[in-house]
C-alpha atoms as a PDB file:
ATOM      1  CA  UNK A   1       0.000   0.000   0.000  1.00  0.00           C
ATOM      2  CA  UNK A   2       1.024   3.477  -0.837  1.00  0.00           C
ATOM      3  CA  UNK A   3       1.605   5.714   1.855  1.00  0.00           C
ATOM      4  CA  UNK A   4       0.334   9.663   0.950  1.00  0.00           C
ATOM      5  CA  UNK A   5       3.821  10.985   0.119  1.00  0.00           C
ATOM      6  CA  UNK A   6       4.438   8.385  -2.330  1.00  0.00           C
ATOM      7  CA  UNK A   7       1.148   8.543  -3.656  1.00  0.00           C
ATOM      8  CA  UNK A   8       1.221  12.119  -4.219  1.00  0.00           C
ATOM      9  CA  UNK A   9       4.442  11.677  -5.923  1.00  0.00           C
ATOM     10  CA  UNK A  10       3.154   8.844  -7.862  1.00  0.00           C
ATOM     11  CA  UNK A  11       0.083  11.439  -8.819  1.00  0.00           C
ATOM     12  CA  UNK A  12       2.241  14.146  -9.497  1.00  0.00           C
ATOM     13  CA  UNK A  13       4.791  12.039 -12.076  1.00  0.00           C
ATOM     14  CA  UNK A  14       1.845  11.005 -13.726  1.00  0.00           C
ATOM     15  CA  UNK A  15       0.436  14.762 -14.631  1.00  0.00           C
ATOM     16  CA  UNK A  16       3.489  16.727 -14.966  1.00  0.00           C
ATOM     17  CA  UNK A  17       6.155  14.026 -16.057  1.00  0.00           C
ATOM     18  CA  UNK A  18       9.628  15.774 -16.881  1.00  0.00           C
ATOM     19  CA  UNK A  19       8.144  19.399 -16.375  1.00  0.00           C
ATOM     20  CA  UNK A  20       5.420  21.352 -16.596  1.00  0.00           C
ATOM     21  CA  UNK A  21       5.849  23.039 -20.233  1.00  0.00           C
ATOM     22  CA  UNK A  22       3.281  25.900 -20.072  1.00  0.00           C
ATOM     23  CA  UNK A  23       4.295  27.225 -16.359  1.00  0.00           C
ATOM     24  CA  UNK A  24       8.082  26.912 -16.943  1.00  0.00           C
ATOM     25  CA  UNK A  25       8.033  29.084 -20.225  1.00  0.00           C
ATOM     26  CA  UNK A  26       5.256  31.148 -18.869  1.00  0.00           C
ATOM     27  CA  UNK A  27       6.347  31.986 -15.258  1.00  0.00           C
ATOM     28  CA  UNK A  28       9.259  33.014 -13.862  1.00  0.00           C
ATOM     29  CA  UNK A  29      11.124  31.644 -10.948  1.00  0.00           C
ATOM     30  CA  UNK A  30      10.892  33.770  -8.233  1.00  0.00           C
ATOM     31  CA  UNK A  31       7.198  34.684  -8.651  1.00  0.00           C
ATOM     32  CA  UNK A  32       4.576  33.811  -5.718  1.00  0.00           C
ATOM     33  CA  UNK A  33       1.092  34.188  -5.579  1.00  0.00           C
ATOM     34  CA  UNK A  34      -1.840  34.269  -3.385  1.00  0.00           C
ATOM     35  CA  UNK A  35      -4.277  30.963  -3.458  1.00  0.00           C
ATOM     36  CA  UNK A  36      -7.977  30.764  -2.733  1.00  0.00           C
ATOM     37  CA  UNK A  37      -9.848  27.387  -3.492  1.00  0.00           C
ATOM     38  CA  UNK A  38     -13.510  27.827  -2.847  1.00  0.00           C
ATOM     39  CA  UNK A  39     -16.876  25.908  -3.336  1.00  0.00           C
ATOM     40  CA  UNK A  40     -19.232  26.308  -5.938  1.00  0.00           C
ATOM     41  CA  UNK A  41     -21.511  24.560  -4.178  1.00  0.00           C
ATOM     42  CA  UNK A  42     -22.513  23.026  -0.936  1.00  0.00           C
ATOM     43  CA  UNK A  43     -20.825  19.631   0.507  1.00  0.00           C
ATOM     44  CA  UNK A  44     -18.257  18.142   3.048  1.00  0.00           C
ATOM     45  CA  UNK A  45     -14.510  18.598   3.102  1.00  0.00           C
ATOM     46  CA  UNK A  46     -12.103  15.718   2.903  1.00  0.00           C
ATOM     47  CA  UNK A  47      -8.755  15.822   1.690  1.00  0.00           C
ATOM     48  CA  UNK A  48      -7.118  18.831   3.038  1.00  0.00           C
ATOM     49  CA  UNK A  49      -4.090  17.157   4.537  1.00  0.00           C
ATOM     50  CA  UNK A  50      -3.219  15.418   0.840  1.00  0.00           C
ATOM     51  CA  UNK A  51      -4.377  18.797  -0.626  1.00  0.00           C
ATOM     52  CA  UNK A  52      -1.524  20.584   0.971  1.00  0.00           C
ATOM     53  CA  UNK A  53       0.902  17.413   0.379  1.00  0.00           C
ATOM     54  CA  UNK A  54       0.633  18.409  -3.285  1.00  0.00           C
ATOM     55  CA  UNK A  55       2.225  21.970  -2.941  1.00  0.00           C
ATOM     56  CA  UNK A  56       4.645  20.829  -0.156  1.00  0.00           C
ATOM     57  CA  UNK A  57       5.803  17.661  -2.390  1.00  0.00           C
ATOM     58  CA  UNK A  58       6.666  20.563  -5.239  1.00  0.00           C
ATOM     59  CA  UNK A  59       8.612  22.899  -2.239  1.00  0.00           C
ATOM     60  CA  UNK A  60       5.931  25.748  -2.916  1.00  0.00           C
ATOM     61  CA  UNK A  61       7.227  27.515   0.142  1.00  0.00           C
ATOM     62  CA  UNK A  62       4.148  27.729   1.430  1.00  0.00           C
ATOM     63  CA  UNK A  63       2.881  30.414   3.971  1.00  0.00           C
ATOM     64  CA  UNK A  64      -0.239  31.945   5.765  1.00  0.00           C
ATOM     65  CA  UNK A  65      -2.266  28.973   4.978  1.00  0.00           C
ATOM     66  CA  UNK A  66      -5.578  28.712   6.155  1.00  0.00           C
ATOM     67  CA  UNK A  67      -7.911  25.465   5.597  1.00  0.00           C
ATOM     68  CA  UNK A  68     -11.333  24.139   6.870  1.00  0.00           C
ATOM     69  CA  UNK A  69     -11.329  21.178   9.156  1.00  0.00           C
ATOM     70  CA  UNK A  70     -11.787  17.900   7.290  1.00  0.00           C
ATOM     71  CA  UNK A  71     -15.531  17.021   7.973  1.00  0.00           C
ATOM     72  CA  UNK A  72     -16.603  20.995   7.514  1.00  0.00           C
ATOM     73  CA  UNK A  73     -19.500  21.935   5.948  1.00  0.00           C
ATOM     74  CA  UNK A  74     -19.377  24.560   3.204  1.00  0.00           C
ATOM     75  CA  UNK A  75     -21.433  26.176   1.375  1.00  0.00           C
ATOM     76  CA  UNK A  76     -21.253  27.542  -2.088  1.00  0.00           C
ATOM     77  CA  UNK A  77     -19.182  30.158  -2.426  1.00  0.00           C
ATOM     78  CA  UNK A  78     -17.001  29.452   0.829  1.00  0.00           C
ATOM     79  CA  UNK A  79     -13.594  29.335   0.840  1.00  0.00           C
ATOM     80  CA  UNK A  80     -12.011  25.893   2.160  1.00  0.00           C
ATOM     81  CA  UNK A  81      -8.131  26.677   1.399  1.00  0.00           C
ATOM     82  CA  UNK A  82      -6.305  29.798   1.170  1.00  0.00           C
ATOM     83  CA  UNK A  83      -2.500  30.337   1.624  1.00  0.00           C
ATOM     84  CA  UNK A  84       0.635  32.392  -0.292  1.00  0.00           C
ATOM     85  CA  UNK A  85       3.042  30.146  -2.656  1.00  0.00           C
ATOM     86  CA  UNK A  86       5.262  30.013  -5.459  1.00  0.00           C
ATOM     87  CA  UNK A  87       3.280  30.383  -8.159  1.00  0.00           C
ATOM     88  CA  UNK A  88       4.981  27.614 -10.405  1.00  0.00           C
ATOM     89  CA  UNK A  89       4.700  25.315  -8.268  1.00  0.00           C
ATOM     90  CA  UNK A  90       1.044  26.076  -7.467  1.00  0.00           C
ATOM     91  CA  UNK A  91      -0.001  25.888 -11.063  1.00  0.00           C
ATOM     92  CA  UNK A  92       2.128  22.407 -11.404  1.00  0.00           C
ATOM     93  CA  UNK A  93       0.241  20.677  -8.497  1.00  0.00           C
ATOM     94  CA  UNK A  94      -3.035  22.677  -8.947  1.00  0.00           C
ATOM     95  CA  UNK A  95      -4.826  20.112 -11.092  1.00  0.00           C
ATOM     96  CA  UNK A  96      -3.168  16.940  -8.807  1.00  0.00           C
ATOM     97  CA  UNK A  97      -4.409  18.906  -5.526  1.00  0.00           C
ATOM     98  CA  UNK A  98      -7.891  19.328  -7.086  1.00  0.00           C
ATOM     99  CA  UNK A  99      -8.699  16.161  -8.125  1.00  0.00           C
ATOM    100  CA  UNK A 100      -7.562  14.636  -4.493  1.00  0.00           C
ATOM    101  CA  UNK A 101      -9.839  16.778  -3.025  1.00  0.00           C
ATOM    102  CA  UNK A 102     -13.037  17.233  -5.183  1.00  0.00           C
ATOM    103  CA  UNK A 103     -13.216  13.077  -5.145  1.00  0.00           C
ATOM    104  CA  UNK A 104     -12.823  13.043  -1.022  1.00  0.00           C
ATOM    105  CA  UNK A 105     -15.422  15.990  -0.958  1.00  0.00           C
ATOM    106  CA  UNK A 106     -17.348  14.296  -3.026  1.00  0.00           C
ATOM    107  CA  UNK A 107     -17.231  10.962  -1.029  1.00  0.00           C
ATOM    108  CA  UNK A 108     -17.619  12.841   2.391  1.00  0.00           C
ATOM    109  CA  UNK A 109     -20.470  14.515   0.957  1.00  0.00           C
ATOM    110  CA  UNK A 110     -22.272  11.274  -0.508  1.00  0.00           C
ATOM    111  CA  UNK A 111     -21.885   9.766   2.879  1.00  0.00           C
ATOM    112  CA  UNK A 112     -22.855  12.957   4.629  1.00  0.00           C
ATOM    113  CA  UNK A 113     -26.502  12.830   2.580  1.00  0.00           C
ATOM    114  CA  UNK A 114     -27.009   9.062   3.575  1.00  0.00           C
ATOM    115  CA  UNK A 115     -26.196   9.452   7.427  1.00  0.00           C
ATOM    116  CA  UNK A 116     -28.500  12.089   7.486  1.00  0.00           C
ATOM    117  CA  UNK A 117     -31.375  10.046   6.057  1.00  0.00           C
ATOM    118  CA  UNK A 118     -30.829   7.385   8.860  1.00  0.00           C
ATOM    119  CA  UNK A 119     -30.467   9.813  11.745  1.00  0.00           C
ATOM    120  CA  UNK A 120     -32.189   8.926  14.928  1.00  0.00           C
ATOM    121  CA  UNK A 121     -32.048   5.266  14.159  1.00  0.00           C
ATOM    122  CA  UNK A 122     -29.089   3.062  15.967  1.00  0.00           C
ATOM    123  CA  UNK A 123     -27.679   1.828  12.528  1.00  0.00           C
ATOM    124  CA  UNK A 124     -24.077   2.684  10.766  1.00  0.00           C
ATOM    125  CA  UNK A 125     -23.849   3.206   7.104  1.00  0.00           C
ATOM    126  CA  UNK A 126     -20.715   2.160   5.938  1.00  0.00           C
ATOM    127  CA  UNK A 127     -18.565   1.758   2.907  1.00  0.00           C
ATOM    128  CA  UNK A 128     -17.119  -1.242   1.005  1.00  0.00           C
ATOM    129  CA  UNK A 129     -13.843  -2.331  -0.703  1.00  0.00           C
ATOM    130  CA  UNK A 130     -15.618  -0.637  -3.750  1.00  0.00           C
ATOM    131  CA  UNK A 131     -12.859   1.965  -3.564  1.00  0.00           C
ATOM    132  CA  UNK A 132     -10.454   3.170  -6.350  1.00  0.00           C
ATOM    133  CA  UNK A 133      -7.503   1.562  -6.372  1.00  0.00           C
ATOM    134  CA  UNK A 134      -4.609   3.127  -4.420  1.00  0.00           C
ATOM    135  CA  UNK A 135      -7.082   5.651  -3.052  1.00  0.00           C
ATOM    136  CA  UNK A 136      -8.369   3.458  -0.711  1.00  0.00           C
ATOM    137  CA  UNK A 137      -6.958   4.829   2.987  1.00  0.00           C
ATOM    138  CA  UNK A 138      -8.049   8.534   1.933  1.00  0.00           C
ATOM    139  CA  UNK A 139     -11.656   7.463   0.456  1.00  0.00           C
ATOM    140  CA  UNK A 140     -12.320   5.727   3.630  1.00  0.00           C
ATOM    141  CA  UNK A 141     -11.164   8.173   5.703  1.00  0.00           C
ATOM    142  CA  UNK A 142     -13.543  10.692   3.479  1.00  0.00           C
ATOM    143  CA  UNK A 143     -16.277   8.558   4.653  1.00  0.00           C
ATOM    144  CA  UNK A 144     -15.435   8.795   8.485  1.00  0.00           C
ATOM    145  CA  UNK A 145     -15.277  12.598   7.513  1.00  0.00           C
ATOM    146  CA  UNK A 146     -19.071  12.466   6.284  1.00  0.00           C
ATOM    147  CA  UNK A 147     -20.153  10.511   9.172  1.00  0.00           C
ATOM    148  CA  UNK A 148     -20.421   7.223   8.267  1.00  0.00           C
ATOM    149  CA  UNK A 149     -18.197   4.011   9.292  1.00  0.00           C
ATOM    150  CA  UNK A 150     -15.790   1.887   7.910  1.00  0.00           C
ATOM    151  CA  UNK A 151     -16.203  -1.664   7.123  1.00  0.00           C
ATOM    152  CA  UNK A 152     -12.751  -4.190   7.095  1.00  0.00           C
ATOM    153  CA  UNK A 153     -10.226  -2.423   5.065  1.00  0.00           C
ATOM    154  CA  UNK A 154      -8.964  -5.226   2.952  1.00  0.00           C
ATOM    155  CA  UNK A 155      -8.988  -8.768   2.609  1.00  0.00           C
ATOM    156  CA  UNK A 156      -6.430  -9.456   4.920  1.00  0.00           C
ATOM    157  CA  UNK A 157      -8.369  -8.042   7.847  1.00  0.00           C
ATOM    158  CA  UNK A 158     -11.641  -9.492   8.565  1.00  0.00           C
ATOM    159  CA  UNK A 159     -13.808 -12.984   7.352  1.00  0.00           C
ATOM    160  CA  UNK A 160     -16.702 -12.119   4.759  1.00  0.00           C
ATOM    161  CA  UNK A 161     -17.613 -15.033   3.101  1.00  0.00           C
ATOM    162  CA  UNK A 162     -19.331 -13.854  -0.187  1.00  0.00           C
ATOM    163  CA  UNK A 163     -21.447 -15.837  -2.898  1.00  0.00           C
ATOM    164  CA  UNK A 164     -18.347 -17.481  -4.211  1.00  0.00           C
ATOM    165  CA  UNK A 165     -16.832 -18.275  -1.454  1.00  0.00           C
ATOM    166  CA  UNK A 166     -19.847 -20.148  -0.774  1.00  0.00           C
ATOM    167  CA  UNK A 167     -20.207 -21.558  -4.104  1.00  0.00           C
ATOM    168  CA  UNK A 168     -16.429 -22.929  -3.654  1.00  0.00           C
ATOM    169  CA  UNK A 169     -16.713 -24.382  -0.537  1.00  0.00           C
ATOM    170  CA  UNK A 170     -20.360 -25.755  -1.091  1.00  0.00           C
ATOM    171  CA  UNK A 171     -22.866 -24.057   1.017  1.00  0.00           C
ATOM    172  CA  UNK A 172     -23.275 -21.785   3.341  1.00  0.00           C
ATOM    173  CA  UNK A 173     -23.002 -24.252   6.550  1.00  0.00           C
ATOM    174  CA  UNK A 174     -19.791 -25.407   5.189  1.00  0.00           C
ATOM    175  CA  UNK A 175     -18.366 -21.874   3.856  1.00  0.00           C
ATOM    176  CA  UNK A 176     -18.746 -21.346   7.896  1.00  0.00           C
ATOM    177  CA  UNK A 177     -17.495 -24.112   9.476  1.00  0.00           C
ATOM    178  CA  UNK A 178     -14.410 -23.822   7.537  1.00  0.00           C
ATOM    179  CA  UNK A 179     -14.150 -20.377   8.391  1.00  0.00           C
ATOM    180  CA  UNK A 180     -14.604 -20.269  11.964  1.00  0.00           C
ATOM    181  CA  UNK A 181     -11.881 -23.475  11.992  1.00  0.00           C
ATOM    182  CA  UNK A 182      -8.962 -20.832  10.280  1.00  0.00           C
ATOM    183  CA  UNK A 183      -9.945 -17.728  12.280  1.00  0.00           C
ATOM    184  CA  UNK A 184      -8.491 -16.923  16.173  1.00  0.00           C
ATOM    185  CA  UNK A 185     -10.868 -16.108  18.553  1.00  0.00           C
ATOM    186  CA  UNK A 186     -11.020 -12.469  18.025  1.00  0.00           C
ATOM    187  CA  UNK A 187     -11.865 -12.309  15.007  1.00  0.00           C
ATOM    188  CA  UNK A 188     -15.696 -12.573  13.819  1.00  0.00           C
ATOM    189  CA  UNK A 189     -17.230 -14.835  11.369  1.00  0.00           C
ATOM    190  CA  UNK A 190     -19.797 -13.227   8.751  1.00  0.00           C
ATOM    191  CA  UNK A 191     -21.462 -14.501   5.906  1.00  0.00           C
ATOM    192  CA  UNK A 192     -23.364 -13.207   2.886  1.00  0.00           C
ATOM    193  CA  UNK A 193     -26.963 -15.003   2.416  1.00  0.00           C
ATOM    194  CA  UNK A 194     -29.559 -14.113  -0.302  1.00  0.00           C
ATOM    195  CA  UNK A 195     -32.969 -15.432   1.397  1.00  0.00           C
ATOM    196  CA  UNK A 196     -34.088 -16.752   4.776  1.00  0.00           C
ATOM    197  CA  UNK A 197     -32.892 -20.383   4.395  1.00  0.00           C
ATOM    198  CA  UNK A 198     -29.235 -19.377   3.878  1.00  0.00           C
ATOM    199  CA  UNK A 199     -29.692 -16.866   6.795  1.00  0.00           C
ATOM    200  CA  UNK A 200     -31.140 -19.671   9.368  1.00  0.00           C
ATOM    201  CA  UNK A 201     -28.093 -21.859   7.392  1.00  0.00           C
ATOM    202  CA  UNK A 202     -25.278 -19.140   8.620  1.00  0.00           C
ATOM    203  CA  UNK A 203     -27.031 -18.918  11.914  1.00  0.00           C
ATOM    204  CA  UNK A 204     -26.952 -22.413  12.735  1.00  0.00           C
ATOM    205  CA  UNK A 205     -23.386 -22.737  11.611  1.00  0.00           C
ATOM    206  CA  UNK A 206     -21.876 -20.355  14.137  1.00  0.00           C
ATOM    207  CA  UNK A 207     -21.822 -17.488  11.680  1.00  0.00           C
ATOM    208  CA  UNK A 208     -21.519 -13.636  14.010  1.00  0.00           C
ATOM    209  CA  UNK A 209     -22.222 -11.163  11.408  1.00  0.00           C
ATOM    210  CA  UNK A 210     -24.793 -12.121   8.649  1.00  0.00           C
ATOM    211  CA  UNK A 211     -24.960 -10.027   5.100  1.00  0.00           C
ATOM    212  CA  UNK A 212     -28.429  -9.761   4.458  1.00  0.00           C
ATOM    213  CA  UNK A 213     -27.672  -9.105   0.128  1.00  0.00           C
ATOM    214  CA  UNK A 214     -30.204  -7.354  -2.165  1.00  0.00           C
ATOM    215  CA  UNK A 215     -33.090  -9.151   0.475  1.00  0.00           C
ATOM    216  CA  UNK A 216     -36.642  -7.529   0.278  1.00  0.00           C
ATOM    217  CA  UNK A 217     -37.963  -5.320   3.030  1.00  0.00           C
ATOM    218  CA  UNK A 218     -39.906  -7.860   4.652  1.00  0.00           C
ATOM    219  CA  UNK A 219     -37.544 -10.795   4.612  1.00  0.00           C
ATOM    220  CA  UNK A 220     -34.932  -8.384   6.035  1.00  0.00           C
ATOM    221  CA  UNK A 221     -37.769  -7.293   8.783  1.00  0.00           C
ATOM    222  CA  UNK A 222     -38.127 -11.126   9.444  1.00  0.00           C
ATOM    223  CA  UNK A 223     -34.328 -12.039   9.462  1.00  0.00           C
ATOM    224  CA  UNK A 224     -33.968  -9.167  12.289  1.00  0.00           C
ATOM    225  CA  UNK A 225     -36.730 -11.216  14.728  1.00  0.00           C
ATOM    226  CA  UNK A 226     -35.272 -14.528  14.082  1.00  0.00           C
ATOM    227  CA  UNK A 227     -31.688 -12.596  15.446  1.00  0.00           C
ATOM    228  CA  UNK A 228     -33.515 -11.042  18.090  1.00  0.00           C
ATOM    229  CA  UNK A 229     -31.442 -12.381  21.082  1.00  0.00           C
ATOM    230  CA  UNK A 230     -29.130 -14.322  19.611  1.00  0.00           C
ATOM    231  CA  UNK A 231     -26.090 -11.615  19.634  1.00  0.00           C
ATOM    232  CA  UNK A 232     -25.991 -11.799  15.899  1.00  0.00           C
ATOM    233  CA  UNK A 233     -25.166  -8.910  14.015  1.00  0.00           C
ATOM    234  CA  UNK A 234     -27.084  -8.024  10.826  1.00  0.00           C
ATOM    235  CA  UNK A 235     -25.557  -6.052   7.954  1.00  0.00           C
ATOM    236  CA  UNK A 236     -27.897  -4.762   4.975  1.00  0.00           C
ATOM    237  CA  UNK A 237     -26.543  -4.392   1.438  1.00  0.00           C
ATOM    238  CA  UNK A 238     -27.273  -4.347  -2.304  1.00  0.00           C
ATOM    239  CA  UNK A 239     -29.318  -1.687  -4.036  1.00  0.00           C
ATOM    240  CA  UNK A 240     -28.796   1.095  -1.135  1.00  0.00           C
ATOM    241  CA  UNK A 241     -29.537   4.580  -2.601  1.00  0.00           C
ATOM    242  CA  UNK A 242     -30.720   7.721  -0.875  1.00  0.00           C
ATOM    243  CA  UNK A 243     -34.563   7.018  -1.657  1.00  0.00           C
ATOM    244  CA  UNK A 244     -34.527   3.190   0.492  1.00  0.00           C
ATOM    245  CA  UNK A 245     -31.809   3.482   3.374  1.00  0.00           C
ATOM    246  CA  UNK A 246     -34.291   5.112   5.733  1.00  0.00           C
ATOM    247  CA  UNK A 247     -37.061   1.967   4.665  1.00  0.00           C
ATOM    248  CA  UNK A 248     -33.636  -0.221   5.094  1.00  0.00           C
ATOM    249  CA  UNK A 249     -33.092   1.027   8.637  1.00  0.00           C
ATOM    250  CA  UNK A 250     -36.314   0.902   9.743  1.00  0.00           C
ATOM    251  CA  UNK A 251     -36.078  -2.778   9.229  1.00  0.00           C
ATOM    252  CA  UNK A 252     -33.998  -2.951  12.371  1.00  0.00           C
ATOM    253  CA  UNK A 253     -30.716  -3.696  10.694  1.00  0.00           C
ATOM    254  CA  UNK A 254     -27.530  -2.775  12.639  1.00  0.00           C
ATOM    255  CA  UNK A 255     -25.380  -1.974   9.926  1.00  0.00           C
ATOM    256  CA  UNK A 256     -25.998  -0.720   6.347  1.00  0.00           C
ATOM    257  CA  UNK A 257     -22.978  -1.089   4.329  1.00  0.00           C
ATOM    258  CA  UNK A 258     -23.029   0.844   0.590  1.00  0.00           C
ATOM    259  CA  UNK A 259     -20.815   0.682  -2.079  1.00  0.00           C
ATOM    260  CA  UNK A 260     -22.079   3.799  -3.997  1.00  0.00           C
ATOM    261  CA  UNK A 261     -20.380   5.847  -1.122  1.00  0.00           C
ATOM    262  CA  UNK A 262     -17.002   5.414  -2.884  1.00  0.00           C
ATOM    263  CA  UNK A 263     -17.358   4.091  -6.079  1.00  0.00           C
ATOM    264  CA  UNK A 264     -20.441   6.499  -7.670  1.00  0.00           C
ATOM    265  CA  UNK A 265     -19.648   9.868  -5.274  1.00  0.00           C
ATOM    266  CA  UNK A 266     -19.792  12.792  -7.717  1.00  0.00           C
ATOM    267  CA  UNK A 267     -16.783  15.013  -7.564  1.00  0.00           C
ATOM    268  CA  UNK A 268     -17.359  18.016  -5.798  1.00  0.00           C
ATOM    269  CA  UNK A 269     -16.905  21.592  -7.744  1.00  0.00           C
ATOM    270  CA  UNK A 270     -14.028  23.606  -6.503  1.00  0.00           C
ATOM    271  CA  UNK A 271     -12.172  25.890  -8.211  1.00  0.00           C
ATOM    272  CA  UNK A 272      -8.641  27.298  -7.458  1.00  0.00           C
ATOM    273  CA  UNK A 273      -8.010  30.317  -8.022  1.00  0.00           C
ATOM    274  CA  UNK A 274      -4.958  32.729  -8.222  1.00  0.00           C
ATOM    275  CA  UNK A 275      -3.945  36.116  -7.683  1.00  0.00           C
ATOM    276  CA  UNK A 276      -0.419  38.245  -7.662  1.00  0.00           C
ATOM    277  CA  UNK A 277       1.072  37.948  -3.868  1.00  0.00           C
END
């Protein structure tokens, strides 16, 4: 995994390669200039740490910087970032900066809108591994930022057996068993199931966490009283959009988990600007 220097770097190779053609004949060396990056509409900020990563990676000699918090709300027309920099620089990493930023917005945002649908009910909407690749740590950070939770990070840390893991190991019971024989004792056992018989299959198999996937509203209302008591945890997912989490929740789910957090978040529009220091 990338850590966010070496991503930004990574990021940065890719745009401006062995120089930036149009700054470098354009600009001279010495010049610096005053930054403003504001909204042009409303949403949740996410990314402001990588954002100024971009103009530190390019030694922008940055000063009298001013950001919003990650997890700020902003409005259109706000400012979110403002500072004084060398203005090559700046106009190398503007585009890099942007794009980290408007996608994390974007995701915080997303999540943001769904949390807000759920409030009042003891549920957590989380994300996925639906991320982009590489971007992974700072989209699910984004999400934290909008008020939502984060699911297992990869496959190395946590047990979700999915529909082919199933189909591979030959049922549900068995996709279990086998589990809970490779796992230590911290670590929980949950399975995806598709109707009622495959969730009293996982149940009686020892599974912790069941994935109740793409299930109508009333088989998902049932599979939460056949749980009641048993310290089972139920997860929600498939087909979760802004118009059915509330109906989701309502079920009495304790988890909804959505991939359209990360991997269908519209970019938020920001614009950097520029002015002579």
């Amino acid at each position: 995994m990338l850590d966010q220097q070496n991503l930004i770097r990574a990021a940065l190779r890719e745009d401006i390669g062995h120089g930036d053609v149009t700054t470098l004949a354009l600009v001279r060396a010495d010049a610096r200039c005053r930054v403003r990056l504001h909204a042009k509409q409303g949403g949740v900020a996410s990314g402001m740490g990588v954002f100024r990563g971009v103009f530190d990676e390019l030694d922008a000699d940055v000063a009298e910087w001013s950001a919003m918090d990650d997890g700020a709300r902003f409005a259109g027309g706000d400012t979110l970032v403002s500072f004084a920099g060398a203005t090559r620089a700046v106009l190398s990493g503007e585009r890099v900066a942007l794009n980290f930023v408007q996608r994390l917005s974007g995701i915080a945002t997303q999540t943001a809108a769904m949390a807000e649908r759920v409030q009042g009910l003891p549920v957590r909407i989380c994300d996925t591994r639906k991320t982009t690749p590489l971007l992974r740590a700072l989209e699910k950070q984004a999400v934290l930022h909008g008020g939502g939770a984060n699911h297992r990070f990869g496959l190395y840390d946590g047990v979700l057996i999915k529909e082919n893991h199933i189909a591979a190991a030959g049922g549900v019971g068995e996709a279990v068993r086998r589990a809970a024989r490779h796992a230590h004792h911290l670590m929980k056992i949950e399975c995806e199931v598709t109707d009622l018989d495959e969730f009293d299959e996982a149940v009686a198999a020892g599974a912790q966490v069941i994935l109740l996937d793409n299930m109508p509203l009333d088989a998902m209302r049932e599979a939460v009283k056949r749980a009641k008591g048993s310290g089972v945890l139920l997860e929600a997912s498939g087909n979760v959009t802004l118009e059915r989490v509330r109906a989701i929740a309502e079920t009495g789910v304790d988890i909804i988990s959505a991939g359209s957090l990360t991997h269908s978040a519209p970019a938020i529009d920001l614009s950097l600007d520029i002015s002579n220091a």
